[in-house]
N, C-alpha and C. Protein backbone atom coordinates (compact mmCIF):
# COMPACT_ATOMS: atom_id res chain seq x y z
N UNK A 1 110.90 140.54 102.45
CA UNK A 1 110.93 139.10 102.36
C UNK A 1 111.49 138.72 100.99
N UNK A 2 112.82 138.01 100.80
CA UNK A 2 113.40 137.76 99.51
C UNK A 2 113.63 136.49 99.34
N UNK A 3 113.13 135.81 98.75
CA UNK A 3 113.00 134.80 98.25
C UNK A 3 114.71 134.22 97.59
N UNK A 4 115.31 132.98 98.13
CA UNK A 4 116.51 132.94 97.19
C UNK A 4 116.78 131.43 96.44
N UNK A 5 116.35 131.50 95.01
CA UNK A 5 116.10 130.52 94.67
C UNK A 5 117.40 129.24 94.18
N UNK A 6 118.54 130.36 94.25
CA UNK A 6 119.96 129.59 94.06
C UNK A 6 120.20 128.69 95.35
N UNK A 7 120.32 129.38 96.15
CA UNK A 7 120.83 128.54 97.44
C UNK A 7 119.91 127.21 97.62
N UNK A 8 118.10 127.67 97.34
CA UNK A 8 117.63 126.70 97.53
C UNK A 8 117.86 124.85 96.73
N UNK A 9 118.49 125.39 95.75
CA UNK A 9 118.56 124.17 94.88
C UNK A 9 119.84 124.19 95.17
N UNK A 10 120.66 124.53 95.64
CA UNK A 10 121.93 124.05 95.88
C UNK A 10 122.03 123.56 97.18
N UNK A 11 121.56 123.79 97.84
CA UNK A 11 120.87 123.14 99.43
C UNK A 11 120.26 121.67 99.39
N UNK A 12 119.42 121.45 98.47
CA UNK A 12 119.21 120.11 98.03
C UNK A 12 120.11 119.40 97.24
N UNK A 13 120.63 119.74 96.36
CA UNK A 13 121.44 119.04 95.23
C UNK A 13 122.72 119.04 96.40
N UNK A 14 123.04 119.59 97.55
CA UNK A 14 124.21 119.10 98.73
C UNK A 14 123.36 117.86 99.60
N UNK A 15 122.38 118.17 99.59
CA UNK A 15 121.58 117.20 100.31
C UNK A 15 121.68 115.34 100.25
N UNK A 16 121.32 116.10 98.57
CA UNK A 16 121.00 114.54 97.81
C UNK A 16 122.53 113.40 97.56
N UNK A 17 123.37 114.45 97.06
CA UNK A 17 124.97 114.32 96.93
C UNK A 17 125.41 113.50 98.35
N UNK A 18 125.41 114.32 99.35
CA UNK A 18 125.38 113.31 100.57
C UNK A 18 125.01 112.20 101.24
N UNK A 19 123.44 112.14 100.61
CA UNK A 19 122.58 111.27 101.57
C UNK A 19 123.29 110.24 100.28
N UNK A 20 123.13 110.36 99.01
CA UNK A 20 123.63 109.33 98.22
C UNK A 20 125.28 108.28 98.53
N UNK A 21 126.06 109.25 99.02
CA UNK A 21 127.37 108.75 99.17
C UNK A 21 127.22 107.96 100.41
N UNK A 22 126.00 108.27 101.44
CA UNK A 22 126.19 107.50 103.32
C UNK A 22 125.89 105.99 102.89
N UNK A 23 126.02 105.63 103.40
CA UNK A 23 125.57 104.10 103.65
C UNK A 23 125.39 103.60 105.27
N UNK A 24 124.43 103.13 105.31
CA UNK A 24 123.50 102.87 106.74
C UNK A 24 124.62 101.24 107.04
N UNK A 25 124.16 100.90 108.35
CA UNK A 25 124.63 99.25 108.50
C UNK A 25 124.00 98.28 107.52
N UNK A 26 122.94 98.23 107.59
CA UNK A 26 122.44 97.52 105.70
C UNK A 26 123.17 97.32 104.72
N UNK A 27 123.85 98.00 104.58
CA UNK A 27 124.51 98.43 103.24
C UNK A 27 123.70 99.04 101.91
N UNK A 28 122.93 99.23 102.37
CA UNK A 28 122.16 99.85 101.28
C UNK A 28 122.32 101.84 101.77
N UNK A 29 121.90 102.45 100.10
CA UNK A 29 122.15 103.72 100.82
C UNK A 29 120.92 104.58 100.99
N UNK A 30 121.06 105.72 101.87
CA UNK A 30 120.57 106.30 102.58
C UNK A 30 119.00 106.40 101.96
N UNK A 31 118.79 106.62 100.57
CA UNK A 31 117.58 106.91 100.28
C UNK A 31 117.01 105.51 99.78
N UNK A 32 117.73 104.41 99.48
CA UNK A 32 117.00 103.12 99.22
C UNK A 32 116.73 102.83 100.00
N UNK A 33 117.35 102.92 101.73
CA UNK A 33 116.50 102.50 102.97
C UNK A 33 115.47 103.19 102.84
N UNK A 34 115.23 104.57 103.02
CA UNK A 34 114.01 105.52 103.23
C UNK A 34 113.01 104.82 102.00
N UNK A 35 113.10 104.27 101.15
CA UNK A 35 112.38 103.67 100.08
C UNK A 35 111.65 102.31 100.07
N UNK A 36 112.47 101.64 100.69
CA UNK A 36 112.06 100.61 101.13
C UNK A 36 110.92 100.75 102.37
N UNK A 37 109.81 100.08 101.33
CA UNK A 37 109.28 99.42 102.38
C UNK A 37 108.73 97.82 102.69
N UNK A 38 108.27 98.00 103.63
CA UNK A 38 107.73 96.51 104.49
C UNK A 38 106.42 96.38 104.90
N UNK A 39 105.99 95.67 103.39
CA UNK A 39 104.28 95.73 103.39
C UNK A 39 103.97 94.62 103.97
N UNK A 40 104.98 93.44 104.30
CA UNK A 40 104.39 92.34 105.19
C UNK A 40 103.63 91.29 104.04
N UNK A 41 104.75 91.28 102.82
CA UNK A 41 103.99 90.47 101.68
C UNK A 41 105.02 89.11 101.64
N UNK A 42 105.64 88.90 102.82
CA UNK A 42 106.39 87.28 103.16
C UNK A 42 105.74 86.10 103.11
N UNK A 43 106.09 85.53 102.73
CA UNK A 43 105.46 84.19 102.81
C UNK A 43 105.41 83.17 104.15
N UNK A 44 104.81 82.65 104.68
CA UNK A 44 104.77 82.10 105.59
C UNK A 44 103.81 80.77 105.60
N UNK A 45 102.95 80.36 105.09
CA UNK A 45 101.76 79.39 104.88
C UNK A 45 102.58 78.70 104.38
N UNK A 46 101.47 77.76 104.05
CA UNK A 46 101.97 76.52 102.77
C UNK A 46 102.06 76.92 101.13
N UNK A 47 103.10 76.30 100.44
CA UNK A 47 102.87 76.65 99.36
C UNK A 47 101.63 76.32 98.71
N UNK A 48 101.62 76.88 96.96
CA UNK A 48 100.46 77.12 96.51
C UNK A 48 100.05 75.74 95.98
N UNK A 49 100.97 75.03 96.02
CA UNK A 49 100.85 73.09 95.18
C UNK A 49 100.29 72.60 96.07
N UNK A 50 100.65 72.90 97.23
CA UNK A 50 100.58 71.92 98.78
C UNK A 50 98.67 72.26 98.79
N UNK A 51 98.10 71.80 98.23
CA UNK A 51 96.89 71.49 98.64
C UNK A 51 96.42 70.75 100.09
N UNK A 52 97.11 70.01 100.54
CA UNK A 52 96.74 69.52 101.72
C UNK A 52 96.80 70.43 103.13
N UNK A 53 97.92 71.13 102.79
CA UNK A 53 98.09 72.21 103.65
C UNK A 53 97.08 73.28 103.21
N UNK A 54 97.07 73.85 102.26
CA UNK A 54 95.89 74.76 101.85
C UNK A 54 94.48 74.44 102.46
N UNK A 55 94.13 73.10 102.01
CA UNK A 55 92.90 72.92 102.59
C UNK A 55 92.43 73.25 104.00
N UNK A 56 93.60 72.27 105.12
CA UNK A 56 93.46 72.68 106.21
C UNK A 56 93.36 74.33 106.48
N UNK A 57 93.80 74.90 105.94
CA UNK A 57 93.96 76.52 105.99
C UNK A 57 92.67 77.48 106.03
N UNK A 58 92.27 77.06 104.52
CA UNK A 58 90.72 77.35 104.14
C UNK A 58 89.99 76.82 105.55
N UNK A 59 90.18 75.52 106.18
CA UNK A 59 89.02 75.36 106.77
C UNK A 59 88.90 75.85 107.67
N UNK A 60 90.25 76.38 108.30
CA UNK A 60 90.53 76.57 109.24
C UNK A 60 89.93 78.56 109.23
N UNK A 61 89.37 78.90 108.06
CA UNK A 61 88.60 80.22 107.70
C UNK A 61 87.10 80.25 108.83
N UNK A 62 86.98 79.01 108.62
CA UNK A 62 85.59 78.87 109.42
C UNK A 62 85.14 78.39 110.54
N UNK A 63 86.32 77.51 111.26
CA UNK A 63 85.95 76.74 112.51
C UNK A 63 86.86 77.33 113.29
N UNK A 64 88.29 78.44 113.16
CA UNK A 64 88.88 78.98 113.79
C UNK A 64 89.22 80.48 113.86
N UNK A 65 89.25 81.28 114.59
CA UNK A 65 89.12 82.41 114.45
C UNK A 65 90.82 83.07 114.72
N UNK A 66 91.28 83.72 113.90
CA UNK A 66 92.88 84.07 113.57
C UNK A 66 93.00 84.71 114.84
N UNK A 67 94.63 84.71 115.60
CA UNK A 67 94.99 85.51 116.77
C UNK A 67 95.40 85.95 115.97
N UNK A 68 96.31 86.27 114.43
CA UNK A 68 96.97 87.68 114.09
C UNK A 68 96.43 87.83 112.58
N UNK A 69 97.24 89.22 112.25
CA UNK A 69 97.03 89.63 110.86
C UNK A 69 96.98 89.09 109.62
N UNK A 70 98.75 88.56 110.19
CA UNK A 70 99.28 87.13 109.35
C UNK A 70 98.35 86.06 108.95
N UNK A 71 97.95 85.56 110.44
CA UNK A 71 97.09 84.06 110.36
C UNK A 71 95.97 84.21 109.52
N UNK A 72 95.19 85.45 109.63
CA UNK A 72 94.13 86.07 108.98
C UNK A 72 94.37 85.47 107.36
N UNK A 73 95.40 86.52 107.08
CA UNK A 73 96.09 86.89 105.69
C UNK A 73 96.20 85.09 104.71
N UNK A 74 97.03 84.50 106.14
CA UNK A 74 96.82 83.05 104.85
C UNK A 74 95.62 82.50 104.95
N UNK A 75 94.60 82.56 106.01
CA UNK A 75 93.66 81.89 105.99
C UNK A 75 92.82 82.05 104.39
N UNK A 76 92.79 83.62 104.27
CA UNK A 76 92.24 83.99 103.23
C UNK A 76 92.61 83.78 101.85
N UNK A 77 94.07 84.07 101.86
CA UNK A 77 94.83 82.78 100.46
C UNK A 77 94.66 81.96 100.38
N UNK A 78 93.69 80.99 101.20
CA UNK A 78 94.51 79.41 100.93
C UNK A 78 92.69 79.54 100.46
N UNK A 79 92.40 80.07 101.06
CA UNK A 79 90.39 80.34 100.39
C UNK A 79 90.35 80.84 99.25
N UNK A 80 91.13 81.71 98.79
CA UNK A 80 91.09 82.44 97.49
C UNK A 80 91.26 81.15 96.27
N UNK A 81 92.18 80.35 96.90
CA UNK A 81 92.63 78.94 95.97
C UNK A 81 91.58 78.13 95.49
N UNK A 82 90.49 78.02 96.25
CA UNK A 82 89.57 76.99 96.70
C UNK A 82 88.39 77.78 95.82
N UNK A 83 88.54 79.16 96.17
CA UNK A 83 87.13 79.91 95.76
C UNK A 83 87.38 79.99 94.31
N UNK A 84 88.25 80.35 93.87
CA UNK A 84 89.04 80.44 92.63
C UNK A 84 88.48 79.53 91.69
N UNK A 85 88.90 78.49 92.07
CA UNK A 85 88.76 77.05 91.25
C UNK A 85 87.13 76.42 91.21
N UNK A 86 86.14 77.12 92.24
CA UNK A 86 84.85 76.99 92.71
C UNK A 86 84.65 77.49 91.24
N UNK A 87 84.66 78.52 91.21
CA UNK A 87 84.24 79.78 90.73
C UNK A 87 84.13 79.38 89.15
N UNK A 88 85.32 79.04 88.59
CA UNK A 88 85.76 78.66 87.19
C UNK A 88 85.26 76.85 87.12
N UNK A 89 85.07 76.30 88.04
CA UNK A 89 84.30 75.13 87.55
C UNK A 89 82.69 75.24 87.55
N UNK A 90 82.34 76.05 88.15
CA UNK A 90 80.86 76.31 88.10
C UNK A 90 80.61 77.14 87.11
N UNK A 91 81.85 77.72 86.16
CA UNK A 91 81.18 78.76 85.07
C UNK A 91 81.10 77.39 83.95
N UNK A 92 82.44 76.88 83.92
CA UNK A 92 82.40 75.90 82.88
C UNK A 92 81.32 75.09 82.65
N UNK A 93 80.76 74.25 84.10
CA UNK A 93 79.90 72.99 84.22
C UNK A 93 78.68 74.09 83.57
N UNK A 94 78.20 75.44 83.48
CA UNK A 94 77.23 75.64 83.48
C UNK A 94 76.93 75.94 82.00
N UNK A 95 78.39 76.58 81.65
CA UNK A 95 78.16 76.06 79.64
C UNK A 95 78.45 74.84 79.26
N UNK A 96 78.43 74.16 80.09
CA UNK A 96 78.25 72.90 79.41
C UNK A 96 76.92 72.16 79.51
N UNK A 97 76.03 72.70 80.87
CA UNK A 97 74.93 72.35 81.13
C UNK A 97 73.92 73.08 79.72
N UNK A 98 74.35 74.74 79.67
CA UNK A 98 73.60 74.90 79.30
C UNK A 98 74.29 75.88 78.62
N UNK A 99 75.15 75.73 76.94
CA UNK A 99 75.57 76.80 75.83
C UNK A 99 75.04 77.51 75.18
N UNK A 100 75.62 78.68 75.34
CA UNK A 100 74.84 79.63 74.38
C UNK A 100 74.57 79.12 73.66
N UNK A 101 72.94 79.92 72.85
CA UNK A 101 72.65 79.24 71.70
C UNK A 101 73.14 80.37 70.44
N UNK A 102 73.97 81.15 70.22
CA UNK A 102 74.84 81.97 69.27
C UNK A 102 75.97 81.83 68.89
């Protein structure tokens, strides 16, 4: 059993040389497709200003139950907005209720 360590790196370094020069219908090449991926981080909701739309969104966390991943996904952004801002006005109001004394 002989091991041949030339060919092996010259077997790849023909590999790479190639796959680099192809170009797919994309136009992108061979290993930036294989690289790319599609985590499904599109936007689709309302933007992040659009509070009115947000709101409905959030509420829509609790009185409607999501048919997809997506619907899921903004329901929970547009809550993160809401919880967010919960969160940091109830720390503030509470040093203000009540400041350290140091």
């Amino acid at each position: 059993f002989v091991f041949c360590f030339g060919a092996m790196s010259l077997l790849s370094l023909g590999s790479r040389s190639a796959a680099r020069h192809t170009v797919l219908r994309s136009g992108l090449a061979q290993p930036q497709a294989v690289a790319r991926r599609c985590l499904g981080d599109s936007v689709t909701g309302p933007q992040i200003n659009d509070l009115a739309g947000n709101l409905k969104k959030a509420q829509e966390f609790f009185t409607k139950s999501a048919l997809s991943y997506g619907e899921y996904k903004q329901q929970c952004v547009s809550l993160r907005l809401f919880a967010f801002t919960g969160v940091c006005a109830g720390c503030v109001l509470s040093l203000v209720i009540c400041p350290p004394k140091s």
